[in-house]
N, C-alpha and C. Protein backbone atom coordinates (compact mmCIF):
# COMPACT_ATOMS: atom_id res chain seq x y z
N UNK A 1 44.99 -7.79 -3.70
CA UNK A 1 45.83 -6.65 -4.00
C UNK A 1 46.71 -6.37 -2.79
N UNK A 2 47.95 -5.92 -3.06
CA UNK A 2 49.17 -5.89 -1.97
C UNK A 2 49.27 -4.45 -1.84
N UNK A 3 49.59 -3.79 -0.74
CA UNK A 3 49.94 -2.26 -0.61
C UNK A 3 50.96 -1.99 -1.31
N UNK A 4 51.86 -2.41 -1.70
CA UNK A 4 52.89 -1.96 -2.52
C UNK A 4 52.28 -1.88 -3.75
N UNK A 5 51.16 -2.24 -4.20
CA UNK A 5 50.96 -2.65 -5.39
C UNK A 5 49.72 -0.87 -5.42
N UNK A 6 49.29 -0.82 -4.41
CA UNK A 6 48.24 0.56 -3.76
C UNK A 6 49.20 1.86 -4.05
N UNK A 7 50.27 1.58 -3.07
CA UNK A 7 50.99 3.04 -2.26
C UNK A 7 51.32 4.36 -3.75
N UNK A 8 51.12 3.85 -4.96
CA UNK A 8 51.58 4.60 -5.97
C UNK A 8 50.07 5.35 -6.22
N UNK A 9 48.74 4.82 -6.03
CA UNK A 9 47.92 5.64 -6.34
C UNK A 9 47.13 6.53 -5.25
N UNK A 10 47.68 6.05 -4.05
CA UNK A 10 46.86 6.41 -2.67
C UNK A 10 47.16 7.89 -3.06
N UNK A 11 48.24 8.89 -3.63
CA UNK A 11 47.58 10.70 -3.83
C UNK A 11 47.12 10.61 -4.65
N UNK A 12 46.60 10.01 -5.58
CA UNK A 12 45.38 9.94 -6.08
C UNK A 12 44.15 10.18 -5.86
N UNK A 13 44.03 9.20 -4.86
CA UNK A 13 42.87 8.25 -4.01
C UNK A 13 42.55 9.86 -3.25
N UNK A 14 43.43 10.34 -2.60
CA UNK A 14 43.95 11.09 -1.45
C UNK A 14 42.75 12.45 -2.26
N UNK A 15 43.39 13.22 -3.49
CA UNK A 15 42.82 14.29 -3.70
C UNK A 15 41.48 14.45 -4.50
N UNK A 16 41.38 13.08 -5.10
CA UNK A 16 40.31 13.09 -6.11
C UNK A 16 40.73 13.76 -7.46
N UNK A 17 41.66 13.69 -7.61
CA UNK A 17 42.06 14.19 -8.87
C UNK A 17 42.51 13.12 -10.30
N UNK A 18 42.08 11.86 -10.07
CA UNK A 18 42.07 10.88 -10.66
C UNK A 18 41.06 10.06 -10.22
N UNK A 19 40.49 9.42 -11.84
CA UNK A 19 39.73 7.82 -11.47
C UNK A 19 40.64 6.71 -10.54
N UNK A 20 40.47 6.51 -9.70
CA UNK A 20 40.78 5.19 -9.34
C UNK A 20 40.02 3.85 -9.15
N UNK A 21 40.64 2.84 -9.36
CA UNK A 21 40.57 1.44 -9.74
C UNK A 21 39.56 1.39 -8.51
N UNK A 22 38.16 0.17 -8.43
CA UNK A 22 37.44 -0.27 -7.65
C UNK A 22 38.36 -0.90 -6.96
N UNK A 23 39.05 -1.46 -7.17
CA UNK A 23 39.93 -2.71 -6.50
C UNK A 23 40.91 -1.60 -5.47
N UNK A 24 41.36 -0.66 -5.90
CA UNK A 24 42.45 0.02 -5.31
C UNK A 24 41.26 0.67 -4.09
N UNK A 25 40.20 1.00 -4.54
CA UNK A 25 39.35 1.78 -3.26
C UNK A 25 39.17 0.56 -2.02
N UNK A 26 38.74 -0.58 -2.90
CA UNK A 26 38.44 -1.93 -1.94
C UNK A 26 39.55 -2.05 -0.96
N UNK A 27 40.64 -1.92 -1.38
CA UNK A 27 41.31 -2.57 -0.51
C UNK A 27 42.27 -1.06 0.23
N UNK A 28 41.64 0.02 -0.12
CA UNK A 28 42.14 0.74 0.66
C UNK A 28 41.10 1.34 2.13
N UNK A 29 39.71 0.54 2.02
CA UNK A 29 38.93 0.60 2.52
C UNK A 29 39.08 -0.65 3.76
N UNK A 30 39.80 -1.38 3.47
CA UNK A 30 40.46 -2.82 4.29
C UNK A 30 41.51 -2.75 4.94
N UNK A 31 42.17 -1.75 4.88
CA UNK A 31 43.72 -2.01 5.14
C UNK A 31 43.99 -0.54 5.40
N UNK A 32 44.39 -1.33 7.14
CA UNK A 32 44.65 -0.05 8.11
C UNK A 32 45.85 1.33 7.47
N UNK A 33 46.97 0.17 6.85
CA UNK A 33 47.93 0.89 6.92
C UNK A 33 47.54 1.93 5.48
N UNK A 34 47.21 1.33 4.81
CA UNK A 34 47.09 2.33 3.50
C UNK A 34 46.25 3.43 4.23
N UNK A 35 45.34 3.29 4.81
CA UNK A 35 44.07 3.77 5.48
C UNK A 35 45.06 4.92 5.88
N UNK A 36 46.18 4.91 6.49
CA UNK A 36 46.51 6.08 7.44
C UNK A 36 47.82 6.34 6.68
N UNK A 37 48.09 6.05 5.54
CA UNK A 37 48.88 6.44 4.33
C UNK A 37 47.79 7.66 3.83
N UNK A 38 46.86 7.47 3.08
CA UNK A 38 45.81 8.41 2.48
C UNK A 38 45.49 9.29 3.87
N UNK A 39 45.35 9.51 4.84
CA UNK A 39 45.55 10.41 5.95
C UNK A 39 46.64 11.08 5.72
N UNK A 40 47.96 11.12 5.58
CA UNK A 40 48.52 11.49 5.74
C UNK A 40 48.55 12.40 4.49
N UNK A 41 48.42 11.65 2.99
CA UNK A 41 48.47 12.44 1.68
C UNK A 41 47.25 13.56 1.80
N UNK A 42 45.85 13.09 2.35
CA UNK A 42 45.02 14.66 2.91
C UNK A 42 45.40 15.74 3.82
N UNK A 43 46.34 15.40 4.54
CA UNK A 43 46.74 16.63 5.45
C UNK A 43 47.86 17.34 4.92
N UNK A 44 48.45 16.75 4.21
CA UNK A 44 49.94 17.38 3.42
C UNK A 44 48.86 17.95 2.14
N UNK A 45 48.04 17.82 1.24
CA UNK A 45 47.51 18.81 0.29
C UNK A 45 46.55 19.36 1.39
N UNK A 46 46.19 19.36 2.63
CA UNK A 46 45.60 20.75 3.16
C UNK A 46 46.51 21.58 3.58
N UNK A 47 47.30 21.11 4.70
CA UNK A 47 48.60 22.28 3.95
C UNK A 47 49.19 22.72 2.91
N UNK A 48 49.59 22.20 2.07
CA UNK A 48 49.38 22.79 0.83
C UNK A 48 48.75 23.62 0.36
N UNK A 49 47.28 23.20 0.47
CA UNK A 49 46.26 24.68 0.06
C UNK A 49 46.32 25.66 0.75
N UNK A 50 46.36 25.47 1.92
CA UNK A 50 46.76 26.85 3.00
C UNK A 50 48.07 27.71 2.71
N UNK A 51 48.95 27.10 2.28
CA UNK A 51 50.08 27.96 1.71
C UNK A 51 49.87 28.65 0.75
N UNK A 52 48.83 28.46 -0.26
CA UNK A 52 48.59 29.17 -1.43
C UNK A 52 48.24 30.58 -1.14
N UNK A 53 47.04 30.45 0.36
CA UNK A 53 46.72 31.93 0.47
C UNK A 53 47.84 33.06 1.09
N UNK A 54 48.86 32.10 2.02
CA UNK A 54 49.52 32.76 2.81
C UNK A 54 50.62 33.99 2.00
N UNK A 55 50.26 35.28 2.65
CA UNK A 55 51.09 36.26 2.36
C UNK A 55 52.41 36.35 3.16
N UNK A 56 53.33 36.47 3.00
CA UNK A 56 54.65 36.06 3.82
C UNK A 56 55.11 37.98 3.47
N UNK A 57 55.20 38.60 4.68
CA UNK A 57 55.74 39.54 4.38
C UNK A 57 57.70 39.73 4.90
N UNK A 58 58.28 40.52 3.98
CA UNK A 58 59.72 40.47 4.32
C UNK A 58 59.96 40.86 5.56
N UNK A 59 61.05 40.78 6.29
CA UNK A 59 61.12 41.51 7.72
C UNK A 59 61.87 42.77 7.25
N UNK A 60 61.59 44.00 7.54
CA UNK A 60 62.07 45.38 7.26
C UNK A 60 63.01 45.36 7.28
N UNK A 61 63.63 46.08 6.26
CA UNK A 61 65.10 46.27 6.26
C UNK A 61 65.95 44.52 4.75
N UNK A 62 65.31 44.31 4.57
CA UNK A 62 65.57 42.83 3.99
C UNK A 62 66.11 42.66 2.85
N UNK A 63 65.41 43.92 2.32
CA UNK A 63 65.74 44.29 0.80
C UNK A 63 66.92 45.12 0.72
N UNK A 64 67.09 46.10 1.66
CA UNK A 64 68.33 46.68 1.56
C UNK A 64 69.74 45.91 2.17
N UNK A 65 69.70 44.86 2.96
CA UNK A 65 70.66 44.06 3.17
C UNK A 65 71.38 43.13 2.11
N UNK A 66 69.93 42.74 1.41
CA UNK A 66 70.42 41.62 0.01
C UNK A 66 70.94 43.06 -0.85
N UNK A 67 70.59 43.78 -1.24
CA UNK A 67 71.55 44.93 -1.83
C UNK A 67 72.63 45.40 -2.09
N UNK A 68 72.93 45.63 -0.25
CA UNK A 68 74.17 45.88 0.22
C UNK A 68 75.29 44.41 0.26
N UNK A 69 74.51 43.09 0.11
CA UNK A 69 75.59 41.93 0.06
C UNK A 69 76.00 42.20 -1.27
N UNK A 70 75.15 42.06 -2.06
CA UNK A 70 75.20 42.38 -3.76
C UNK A 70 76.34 43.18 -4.48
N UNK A 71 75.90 44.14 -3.30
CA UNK A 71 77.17 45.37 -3.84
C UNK A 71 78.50 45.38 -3.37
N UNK A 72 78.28 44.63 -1.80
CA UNK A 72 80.10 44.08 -1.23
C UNK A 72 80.64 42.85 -2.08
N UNK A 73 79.74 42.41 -2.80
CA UNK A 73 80.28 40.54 -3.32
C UNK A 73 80.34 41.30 -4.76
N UNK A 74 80.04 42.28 -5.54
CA UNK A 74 80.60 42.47 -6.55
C UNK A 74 81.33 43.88 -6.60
C-alpha cells in the first residue's frame, strides 16, 4: 500500500470516527510519514474541540459601532 493511496483516510484513522481498513492501519503503523500526517489530523480535531467550549466575548462598545456603520452606510 502507497501513502497516496492512505492520505484520504488518515482523518479517519485520526478520530475514530470510521472503520478503517487492516491494511490502511498496517501500513500506517510502518510509515513514518503517514505516522506524523495522523499527528497532525489529532492536534487540529483537539483544537477543534477546544473551540467548541470557548466563549469569545465582544470587546465593549462593538455592537454600537456595527450600528452606527449600519446607519452611516444606509
Amino acid at each position: 500500500m502507497r501513502c497516496e493511496e492512505v492520505e484520504l483516510q488518515l482523518a479517519e484513522a485520526a478520530d475514530g470516527s470510521e472503520i478503517v481498513d487492516r491494511s490502511v492501519l498496517s501500513h500506517i503503523d510502518h510509515c513514518l510519514r503517514c505516522q506524523a500526517e495522523a499527528v497532525q489530523y489529532r492536534k487540529l480535531l483537539k483544537v477543534l474541540r477546544n473551540l467548541r467550549t470557548q466563549v469569545i466575548e465582544p470587546a465593549p462598545g462593538l455592537l454600537a459601532e456595527v450600528l452606527a456603520g449600519i446607519e452611516s452606510a444606509g
